[in-house]
N, C-alpha and C. Protein backbone atom coordinates (compact mmCIF):
# COMPACT_ATOMS: atom_id res chain seq x y z
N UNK A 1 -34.00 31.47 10.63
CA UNK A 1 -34.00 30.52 9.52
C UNK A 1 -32.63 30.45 8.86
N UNK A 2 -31.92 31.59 8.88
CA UNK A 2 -30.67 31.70 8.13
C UNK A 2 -30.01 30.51 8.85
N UNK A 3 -29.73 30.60 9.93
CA UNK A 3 -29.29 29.75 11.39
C UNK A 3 -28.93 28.43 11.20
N UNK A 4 -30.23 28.37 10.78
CA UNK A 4 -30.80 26.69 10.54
C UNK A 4 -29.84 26.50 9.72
N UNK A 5 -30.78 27.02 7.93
CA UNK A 5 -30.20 26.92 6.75
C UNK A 5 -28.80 26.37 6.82
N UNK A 6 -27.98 27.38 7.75
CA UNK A 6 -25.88 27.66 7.68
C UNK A 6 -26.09 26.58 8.25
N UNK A 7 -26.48 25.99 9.83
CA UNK A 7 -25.75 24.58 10.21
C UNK A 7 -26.10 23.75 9.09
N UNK A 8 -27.16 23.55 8.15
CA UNK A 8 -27.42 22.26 7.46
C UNK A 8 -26.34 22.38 6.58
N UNK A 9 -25.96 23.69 5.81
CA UNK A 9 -24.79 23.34 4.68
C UNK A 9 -23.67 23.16 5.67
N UNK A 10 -23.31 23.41 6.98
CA UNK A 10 -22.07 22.82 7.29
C UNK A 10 -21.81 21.65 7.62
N UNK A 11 -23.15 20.79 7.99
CA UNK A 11 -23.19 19.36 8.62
C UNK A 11 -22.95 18.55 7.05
N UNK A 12 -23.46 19.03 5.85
CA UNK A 12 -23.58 17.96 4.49
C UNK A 12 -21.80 18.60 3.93
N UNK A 13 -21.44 19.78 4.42
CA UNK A 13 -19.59 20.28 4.16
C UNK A 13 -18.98 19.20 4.89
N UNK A 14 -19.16 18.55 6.07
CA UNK A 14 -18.67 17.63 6.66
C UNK A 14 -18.94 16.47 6.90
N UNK A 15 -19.42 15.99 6.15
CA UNK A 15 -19.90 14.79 5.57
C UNK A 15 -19.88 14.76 4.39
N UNK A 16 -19.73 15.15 3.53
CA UNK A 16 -18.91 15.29 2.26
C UNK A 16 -17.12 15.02 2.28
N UNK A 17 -17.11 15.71 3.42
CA UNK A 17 -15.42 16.00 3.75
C UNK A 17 -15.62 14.50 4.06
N UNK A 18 -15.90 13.92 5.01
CA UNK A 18 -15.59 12.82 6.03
C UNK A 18 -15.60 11.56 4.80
N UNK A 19 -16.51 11.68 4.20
CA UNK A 19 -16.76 10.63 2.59
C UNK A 19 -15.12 11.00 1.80
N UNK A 20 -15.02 11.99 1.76
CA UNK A 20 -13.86 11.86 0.74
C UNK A 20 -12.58 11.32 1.82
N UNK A 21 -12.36 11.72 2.86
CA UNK A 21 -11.47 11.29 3.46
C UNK A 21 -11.42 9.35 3.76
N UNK A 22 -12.35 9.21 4.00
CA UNK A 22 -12.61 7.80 3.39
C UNK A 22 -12.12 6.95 2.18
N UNK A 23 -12.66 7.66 1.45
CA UNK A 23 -12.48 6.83 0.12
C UNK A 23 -11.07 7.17 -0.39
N UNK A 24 -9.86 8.14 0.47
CA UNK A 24 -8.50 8.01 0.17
C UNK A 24 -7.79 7.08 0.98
N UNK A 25 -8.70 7.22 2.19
CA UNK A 25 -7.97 6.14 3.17
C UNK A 25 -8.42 4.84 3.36
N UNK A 26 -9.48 4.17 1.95
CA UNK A 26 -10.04 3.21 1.99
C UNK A 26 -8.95 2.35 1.65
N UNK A 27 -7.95 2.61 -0.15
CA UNK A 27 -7.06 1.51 -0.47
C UNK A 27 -6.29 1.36 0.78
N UNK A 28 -5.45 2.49 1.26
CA UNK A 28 -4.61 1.89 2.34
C UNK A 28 -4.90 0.84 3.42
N UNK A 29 -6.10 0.73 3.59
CA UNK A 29 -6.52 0.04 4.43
C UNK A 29 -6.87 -1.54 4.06
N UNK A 30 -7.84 -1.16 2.97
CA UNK A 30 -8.24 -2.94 2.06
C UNK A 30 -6.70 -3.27 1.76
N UNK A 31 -5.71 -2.85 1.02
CA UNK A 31 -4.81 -3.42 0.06
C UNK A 31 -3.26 -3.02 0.96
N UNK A 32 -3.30 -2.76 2.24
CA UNK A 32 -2.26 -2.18 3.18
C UNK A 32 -1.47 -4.08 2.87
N UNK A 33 -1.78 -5.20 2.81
CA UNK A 33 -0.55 -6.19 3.44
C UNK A 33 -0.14 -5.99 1.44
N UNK A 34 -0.81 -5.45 0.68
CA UNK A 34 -0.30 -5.97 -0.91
C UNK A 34 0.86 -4.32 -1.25
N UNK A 35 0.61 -3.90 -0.28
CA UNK A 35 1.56 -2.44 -0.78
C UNK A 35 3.05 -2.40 -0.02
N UNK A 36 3.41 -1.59 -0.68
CA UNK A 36 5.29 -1.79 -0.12
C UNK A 36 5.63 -0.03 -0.41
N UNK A 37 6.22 0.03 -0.20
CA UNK A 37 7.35 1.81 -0.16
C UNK A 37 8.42 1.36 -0.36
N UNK A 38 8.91 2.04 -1.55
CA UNK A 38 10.41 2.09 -2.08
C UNK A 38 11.25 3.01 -0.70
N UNK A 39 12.13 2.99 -0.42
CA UNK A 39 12.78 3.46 0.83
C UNK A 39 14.34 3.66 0.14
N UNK A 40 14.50 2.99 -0.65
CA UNK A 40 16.42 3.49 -1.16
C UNK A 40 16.18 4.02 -2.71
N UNK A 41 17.45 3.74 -3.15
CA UNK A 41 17.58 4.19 -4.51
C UNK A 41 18.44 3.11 -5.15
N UNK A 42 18.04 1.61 -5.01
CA UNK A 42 18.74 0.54 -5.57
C UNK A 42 17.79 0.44 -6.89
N UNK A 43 16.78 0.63 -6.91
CA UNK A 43 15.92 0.22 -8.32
C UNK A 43 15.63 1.59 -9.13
N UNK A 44 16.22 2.64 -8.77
CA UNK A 44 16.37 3.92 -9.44
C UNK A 44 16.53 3.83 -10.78
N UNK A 45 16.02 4.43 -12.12
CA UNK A 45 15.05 5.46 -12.60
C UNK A 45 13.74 4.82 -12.04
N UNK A 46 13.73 3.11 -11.93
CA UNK A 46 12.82 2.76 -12.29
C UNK A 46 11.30 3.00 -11.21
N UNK A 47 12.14 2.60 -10.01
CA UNK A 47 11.53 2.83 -8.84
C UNK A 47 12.28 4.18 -7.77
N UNK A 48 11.69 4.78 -7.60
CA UNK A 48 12.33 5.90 -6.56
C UNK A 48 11.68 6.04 -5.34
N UNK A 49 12.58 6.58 -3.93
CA UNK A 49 12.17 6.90 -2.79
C UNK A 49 10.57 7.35 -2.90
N UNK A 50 9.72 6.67 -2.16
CA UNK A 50 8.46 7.17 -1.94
C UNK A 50 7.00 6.81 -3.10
N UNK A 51 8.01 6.23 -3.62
CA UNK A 51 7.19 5.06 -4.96
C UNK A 51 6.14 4.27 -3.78
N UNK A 52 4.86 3.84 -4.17
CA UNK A 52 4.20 3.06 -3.66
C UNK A 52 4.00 1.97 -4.60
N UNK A 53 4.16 0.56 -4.49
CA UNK A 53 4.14 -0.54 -5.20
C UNK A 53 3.27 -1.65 -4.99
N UNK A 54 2.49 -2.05 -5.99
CA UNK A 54 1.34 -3.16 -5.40
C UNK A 54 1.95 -4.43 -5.76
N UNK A 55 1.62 -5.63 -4.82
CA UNK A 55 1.96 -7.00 -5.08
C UNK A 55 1.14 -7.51 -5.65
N UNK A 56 1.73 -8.56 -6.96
CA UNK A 56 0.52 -8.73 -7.35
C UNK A 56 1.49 -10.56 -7.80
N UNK A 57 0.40 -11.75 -7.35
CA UNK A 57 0.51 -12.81 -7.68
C UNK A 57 1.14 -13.39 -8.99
N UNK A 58 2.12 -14.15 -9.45
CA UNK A 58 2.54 -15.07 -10.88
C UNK A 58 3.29 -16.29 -10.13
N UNK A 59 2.77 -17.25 -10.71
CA UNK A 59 3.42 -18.49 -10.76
C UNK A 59 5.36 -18.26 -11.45
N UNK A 60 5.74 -18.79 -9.96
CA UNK A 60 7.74 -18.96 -10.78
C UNK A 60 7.69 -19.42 -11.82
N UNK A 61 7.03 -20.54 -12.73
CA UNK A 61 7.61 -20.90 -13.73
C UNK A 61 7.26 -19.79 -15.01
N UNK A 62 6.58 -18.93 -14.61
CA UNK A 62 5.81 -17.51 -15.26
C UNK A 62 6.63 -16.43 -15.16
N UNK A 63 7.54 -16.17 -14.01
CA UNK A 63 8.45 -15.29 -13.94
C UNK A 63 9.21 -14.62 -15.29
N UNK A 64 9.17 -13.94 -15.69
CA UNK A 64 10.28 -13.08 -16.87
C UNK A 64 11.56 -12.65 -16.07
N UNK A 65 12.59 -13.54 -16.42
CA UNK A 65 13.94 -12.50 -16.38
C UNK A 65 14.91 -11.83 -17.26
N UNK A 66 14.92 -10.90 -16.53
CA UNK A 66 15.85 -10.36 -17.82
C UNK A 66 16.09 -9.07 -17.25
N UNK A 67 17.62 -8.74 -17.66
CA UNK A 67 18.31 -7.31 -17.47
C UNK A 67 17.39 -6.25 -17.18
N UNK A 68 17.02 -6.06 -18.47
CA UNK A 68 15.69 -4.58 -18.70
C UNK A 68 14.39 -4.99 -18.52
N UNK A 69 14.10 -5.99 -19.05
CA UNK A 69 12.31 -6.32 -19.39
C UNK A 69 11.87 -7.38 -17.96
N UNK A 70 12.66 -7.63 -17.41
CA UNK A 70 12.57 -8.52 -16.10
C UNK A 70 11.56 -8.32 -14.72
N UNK A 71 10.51 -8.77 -14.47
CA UNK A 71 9.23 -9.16 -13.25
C UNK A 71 10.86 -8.41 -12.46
N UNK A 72 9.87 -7.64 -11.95
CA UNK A 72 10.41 -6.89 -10.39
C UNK A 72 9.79 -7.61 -9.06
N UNK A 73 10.43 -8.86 -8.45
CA UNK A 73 10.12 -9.29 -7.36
C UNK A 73 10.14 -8.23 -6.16
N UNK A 74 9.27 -8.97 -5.48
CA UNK A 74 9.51 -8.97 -4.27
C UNK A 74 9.46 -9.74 -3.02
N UNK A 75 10.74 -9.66 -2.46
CA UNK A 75 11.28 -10.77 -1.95
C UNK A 75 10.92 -10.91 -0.41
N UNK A 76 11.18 -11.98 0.45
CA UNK A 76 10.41 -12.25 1.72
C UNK A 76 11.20 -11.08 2.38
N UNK A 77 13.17 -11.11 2.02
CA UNK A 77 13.97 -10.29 3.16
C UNK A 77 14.82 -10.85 2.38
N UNK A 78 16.20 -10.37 3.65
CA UNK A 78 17.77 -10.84 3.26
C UNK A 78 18.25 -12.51 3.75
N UNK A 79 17.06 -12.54 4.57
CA UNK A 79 17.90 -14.30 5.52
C UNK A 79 18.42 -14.89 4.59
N UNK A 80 17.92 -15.20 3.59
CA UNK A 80 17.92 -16.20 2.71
C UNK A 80 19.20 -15.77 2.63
N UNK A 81 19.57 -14.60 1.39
CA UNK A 81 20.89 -14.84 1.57
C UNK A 81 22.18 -15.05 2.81
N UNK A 82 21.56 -14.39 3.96
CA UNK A 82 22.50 -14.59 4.68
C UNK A 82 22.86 -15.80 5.15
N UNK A 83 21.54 -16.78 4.95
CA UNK A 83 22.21 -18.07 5.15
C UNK A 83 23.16 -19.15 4.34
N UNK A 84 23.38 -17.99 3.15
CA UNK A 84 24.14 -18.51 2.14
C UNK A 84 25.54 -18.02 1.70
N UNK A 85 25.58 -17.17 3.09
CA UNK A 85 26.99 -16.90 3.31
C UNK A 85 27.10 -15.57 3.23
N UNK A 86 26.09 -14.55 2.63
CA UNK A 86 26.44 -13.17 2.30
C UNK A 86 26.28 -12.18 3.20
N UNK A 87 27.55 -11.09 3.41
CA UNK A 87 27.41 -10.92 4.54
C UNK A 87 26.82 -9.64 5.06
N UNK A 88 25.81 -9.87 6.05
CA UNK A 88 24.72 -8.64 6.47
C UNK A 88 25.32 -7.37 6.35
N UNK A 89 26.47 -7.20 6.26
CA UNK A 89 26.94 -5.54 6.62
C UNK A 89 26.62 -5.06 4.92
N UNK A 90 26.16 -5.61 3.95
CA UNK A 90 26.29 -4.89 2.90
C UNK A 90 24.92 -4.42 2.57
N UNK A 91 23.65 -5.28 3.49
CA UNK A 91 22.56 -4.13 3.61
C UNK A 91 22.45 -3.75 4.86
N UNK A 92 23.71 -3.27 5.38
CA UNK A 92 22.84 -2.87 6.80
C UNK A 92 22.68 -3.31 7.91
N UNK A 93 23.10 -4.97 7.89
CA UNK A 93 21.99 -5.83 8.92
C UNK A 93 20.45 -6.10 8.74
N UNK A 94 19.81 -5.44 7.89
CA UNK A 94 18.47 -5.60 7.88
C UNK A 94 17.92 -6.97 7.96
N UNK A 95 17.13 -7.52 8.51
CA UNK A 95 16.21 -8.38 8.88
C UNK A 95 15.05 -8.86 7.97
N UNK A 96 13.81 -8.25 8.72
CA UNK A 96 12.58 -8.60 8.01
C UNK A 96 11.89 -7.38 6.72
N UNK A 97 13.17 -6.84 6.25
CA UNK A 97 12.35 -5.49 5.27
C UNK A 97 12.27 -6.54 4.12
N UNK A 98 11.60 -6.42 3.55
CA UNK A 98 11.45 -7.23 1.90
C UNK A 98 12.34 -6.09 1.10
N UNK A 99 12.74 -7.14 -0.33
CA UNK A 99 13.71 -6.71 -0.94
C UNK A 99 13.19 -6.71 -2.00
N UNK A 100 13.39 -5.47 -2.87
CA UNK A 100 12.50 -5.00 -4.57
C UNK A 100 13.45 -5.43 -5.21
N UNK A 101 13.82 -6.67 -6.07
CA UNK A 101 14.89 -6.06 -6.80
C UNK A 101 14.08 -6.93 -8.25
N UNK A 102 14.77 -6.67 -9.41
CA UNK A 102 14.42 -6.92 -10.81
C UNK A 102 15.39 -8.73 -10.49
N UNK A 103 14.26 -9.52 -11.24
CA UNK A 103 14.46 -10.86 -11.80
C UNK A 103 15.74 -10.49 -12.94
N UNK A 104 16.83 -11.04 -12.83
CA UNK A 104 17.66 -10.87 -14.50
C UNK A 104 18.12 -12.56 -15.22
N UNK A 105 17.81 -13.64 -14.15
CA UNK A 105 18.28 -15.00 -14.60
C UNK A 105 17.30 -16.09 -13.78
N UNK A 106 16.81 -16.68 -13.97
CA UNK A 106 16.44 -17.67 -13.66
C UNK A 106 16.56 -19.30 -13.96
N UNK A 107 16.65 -20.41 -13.11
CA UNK A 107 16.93 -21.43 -13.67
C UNK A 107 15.76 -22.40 -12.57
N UNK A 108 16.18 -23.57 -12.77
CA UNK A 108 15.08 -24.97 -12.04
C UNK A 108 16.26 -25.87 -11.86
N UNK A 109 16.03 -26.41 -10.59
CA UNK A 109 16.54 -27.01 -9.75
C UNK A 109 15.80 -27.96 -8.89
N UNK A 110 15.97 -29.36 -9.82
CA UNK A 110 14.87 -30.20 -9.09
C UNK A 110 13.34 -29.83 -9.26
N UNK A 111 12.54 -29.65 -8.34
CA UNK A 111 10.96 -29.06 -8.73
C UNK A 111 11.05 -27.32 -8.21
N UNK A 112 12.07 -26.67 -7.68
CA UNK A 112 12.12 -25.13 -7.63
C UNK A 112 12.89 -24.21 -8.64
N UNK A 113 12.10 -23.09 -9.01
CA UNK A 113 12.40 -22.24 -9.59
C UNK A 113 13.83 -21.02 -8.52
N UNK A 114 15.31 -21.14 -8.95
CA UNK A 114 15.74 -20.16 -8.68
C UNK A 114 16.07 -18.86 -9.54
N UNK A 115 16.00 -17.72 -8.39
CA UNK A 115 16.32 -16.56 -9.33
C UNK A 115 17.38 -16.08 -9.08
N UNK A 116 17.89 -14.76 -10.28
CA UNK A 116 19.45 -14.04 -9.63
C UNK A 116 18.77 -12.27 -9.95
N UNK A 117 18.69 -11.74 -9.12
CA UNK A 117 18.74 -10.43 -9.04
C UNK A 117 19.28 -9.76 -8.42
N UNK A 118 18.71 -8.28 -9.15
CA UNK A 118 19.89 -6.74 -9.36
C UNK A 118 18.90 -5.84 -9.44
N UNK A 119 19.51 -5.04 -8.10
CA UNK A 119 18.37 -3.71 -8.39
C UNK A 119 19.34 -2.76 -9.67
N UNK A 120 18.31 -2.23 -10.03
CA UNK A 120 18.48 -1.38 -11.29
C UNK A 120 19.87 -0.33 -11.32
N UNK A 121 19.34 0.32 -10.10
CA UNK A 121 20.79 1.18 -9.85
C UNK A 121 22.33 0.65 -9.57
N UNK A 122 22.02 -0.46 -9.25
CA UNK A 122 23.16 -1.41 -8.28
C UNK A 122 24.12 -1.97 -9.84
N UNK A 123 25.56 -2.03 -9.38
CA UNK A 123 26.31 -2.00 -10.67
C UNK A 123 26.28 -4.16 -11.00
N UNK A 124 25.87 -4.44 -9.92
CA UNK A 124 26.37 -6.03 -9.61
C UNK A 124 25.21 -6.59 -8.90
N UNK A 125 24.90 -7.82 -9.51
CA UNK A 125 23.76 -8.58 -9.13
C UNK A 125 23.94 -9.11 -7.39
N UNK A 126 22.82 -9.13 -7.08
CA UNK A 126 22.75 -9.86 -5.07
C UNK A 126 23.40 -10.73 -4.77
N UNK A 127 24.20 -11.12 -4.48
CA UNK A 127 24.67 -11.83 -3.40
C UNK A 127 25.96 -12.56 -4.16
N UNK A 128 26.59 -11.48 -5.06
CA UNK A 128 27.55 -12.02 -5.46
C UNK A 128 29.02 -11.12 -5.23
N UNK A 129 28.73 -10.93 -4.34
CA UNK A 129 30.18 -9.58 -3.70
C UNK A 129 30.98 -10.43 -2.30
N UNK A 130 31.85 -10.24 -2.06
CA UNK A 130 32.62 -10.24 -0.56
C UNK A 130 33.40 -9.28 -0.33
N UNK A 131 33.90 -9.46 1.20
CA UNK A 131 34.96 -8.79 1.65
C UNK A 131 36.17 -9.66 1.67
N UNK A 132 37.02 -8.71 0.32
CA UNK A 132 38.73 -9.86 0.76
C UNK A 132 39.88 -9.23 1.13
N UNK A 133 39.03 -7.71 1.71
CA UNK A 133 40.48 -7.54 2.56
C UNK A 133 39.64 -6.03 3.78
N UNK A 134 39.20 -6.26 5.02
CA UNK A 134 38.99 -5.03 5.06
C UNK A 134 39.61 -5.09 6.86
N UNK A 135 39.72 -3.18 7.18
CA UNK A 135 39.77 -2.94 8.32
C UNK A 135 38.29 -3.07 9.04
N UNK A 136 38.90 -2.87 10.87
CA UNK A 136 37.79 -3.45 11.41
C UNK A 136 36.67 -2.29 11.68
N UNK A 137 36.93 -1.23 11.48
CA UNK A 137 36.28 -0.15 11.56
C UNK A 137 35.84 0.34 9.97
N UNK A 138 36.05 -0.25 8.98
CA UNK A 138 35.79 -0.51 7.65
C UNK A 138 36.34 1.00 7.02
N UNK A 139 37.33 1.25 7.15
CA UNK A 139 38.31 2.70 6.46
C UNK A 139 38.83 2.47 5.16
N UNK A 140 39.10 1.18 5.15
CA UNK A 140 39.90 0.48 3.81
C UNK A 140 39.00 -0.66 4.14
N UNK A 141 38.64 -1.03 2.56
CA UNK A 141 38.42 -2.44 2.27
C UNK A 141 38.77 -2.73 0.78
N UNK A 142 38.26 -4.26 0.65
CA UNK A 142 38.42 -4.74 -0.83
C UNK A 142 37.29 -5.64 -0.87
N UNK A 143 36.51 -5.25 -2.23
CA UNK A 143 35.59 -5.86 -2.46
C UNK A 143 35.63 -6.45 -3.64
N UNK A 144 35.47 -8.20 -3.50
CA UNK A 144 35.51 -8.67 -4.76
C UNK A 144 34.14 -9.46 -5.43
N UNK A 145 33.70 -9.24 -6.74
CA UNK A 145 32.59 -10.15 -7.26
C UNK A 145 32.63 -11.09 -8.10
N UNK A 146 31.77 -11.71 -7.90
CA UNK A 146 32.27 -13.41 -8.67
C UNK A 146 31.36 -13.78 -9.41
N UNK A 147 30.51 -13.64 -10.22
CA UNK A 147 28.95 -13.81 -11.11
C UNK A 147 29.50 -15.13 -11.22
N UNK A 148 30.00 -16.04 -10.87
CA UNK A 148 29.51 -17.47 -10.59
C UNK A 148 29.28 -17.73 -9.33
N UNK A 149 29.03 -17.02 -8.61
CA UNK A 149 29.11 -17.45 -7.22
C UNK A 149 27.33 -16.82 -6.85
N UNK A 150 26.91 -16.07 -7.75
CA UNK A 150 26.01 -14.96 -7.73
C UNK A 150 24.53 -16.13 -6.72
N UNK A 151 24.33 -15.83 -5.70
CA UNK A 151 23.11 -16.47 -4.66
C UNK A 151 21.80 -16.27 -5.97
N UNK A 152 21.20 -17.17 -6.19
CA UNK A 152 20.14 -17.28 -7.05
C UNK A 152 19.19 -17.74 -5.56
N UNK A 153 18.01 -17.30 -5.18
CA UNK A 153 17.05 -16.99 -4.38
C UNK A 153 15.94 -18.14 -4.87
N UNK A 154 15.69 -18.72 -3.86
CA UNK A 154 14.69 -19.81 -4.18
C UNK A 154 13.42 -19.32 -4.11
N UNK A 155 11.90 -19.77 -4.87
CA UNK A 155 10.93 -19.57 -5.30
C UNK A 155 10.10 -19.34 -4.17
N UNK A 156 10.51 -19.55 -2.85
CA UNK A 156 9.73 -19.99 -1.54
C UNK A 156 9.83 -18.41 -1.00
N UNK A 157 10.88 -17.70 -1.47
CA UNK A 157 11.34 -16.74 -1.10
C UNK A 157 10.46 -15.29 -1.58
N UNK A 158 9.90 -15.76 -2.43
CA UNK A 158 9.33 -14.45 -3.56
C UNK A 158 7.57 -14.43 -3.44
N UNK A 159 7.84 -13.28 -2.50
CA UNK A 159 6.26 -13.13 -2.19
C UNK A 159 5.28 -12.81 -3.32
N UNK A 160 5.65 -11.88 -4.48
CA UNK A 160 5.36 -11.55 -5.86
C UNK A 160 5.87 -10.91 -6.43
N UNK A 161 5.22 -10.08 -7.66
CA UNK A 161 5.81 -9.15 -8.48
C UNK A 161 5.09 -8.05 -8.18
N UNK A 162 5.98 -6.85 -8.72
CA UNK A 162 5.37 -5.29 -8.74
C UNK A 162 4.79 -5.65 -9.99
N UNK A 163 3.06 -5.10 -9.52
CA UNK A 163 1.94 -5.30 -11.13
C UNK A 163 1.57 -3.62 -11.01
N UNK A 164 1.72 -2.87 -10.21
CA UNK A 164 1.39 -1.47 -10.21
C UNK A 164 2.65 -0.12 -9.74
N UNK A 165 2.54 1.07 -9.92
CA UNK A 165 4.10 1.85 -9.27
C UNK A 165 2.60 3.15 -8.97
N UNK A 166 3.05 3.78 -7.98
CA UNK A 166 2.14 5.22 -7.83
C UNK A 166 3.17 5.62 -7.64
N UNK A 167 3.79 6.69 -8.34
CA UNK A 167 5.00 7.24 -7.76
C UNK A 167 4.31 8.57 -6.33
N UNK A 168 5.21 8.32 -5.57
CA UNK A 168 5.48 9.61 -4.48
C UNK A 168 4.29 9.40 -3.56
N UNK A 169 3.37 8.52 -3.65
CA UNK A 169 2.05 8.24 -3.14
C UNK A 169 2.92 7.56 -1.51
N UNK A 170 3.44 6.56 -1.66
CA UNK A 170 4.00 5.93 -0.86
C UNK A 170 4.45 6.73 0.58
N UNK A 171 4.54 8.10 0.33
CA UNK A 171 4.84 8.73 1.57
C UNK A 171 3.84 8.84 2.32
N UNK A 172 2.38 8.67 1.93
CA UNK A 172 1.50 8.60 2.69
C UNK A 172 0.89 7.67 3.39
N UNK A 173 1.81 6.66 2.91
CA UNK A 173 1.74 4.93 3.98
C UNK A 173 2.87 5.45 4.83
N UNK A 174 3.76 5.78 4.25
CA UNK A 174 5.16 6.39 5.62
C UNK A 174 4.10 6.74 6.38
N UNK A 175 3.40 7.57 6.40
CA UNK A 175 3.16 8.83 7.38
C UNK A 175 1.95 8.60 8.11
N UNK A 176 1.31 7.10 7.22
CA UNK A 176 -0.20 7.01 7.52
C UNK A 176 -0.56 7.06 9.10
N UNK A 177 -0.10 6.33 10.13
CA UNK A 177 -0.15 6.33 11.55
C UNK A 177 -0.57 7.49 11.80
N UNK A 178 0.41 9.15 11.72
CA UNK A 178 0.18 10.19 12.04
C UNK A 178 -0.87 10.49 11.30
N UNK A 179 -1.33 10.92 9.88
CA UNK A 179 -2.02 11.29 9.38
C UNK A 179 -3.65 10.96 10.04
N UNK A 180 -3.48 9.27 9.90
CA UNK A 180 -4.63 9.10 10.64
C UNK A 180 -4.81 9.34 11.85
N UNK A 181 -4.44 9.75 12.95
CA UNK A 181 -4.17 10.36 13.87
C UNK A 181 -4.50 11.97 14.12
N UNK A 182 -4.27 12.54 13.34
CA UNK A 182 -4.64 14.15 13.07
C UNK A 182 -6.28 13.97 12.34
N UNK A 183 -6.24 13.30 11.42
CA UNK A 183 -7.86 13.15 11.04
C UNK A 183 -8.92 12.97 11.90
N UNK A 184 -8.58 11.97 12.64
CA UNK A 184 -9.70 11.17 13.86
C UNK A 184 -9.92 12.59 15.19
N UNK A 185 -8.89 13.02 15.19
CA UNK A 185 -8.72 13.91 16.63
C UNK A 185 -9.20 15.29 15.98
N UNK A 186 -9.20 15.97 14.75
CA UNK A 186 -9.86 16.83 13.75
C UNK A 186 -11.39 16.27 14.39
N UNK A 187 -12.19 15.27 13.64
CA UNK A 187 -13.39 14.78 14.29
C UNK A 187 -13.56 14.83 15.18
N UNK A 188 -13.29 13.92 16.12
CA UNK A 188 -13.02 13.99 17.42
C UNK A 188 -13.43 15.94 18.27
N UNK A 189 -12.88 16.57 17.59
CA UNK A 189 -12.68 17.83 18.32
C UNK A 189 -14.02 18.35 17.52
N UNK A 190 -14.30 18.18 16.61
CA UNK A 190 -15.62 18.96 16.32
C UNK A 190 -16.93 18.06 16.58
N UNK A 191 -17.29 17.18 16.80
CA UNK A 191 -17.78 16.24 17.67
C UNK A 191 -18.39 16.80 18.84
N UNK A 192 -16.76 17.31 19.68
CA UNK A 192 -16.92 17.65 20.88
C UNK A 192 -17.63 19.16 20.77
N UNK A 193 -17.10 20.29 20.02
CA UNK A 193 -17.75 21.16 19.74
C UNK A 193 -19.20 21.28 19.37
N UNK A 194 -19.74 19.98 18.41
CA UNK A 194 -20.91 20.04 18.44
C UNK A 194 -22.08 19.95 19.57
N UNK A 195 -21.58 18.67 20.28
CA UNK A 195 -22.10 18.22 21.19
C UNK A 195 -22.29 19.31 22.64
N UNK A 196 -21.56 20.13 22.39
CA UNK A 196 -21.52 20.75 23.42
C UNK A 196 -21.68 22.52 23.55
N UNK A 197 -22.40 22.39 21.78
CA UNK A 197 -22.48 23.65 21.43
C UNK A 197 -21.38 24.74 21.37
N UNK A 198 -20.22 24.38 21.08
CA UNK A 198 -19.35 25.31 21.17
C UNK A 198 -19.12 25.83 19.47
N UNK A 199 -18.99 27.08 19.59
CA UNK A 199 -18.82 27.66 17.32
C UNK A 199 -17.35 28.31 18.00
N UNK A 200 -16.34 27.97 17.17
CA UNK A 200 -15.34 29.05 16.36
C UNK A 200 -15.44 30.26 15.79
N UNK A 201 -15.49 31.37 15.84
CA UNK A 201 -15.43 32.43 15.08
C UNK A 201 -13.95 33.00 14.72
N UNK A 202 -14.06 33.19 13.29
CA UNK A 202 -12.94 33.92 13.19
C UNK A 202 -12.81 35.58 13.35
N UNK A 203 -12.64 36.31 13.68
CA UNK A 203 -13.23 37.81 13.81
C UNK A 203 -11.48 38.45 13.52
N UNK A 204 -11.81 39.18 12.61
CA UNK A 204 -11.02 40.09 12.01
C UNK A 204 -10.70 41.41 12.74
N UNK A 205 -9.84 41.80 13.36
CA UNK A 205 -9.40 43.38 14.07
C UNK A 205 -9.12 44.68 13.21
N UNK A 206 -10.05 45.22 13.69
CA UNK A 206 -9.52 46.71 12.28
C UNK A 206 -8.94 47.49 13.64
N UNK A 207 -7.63 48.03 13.37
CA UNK A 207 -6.74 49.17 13.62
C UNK A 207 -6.84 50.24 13.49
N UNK A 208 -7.01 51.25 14.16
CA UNK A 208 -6.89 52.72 14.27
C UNK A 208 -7.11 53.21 12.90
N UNK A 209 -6.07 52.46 11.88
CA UNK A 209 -5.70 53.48 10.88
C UNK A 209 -6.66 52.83 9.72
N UNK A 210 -7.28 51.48 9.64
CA UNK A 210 -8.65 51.35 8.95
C UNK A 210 -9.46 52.00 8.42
């Protein structure tokens, strides 16, 4: 009877377990296309490495800009600017990563809302820097900025705003692939143990001098 008793509290221990593991890996899953991971330190105090951030819907003409109090977009990527002349080596080359940065100016143009942003840490707003003098292996350069020249980002561009921050949570969307991966194959392996009657014991060795 004891027998019995022990498998029933270990089958409702693991199913308890399997419920909670669920319901952590439920948001990632429902709300995975509305979440983002901070990855640099351009929006630093505000946002930091491993920040998890939710998207959350506002109409452009709703947008707040401003220095400090300014809607933290988030943006489709860099094309935009690069098709406006700015040049890829100053993020990297990056492509399709979306870009966090804080709203600080906005204006209307015809029926679109443009914006001008600056991540927090960054001394100079997006897309208002060049190169006016550099080597080709980039040892020496000269970089000049022009806040009239500053790329204001069209409305088509801005997928939404940050409406939520989890700080440090975000490493577990980094990691989610593996994680979920070790979970399933965890199951997976006791599954197989069940099914096939196999128990673990841990058994303790006492030594001579015991």
């Amino acid at each position: 009877m004891a027998k019995i008793k022990n498998s029933k509290n270990n089958r409702k221990f693991y199913i308890k377990l399997s419920i909670l593991v669920v319901l952590i890996l439920l948001p990632f899953i429902i709300f995975r296309d509305r979440m983002y991971v901070i990855t640099t330190q351009s929006m630093s105090p505000t946002l930091n490495v491993g920040d998890l951030v939710i998207l959350g819907d506002k109409s452009p003409e709703n947008i707040i800009a401003d220095e400090e109090e300014g809607d933290i977009l988030i943006l489709r990527g860099p094309e935009y600017f690069y098709e406006k002349g700015f040049d890829p080596i100053f993020w990297g080359n990056i492509k399709d990563v979306p870009i966090i940065h804080r709203a600080i100016d906005k204006k209307k143009i015809g029926n679109k809302w443009y914006f001008k942003t600056k991540g927090d840490n960054n001394l100079v707003a997006d897309g208002g820097y060049e190169f006016v003098n550099k080597t080709d292996d980039y040892d020496f350069f000269v970089i000049k900025y022009n806040d009239s020249e500053v790329i204001y980002i069209s409305e088509t561009e801005v997928l939404g705003i940050v409406v939520f921050i989890i700080p440090y949570v975000g490493y577990i969307s980094i990691f989610f692939p593996i994680i979920l991966a070790i979970i399933i194959g965890i199951m997976l392996l006791y599954l197989i143990l069940k099914i096939f009657k196999y128990e673990i014991k841990i058994i303790k060795i006492k030594n001579g001098n015991d």
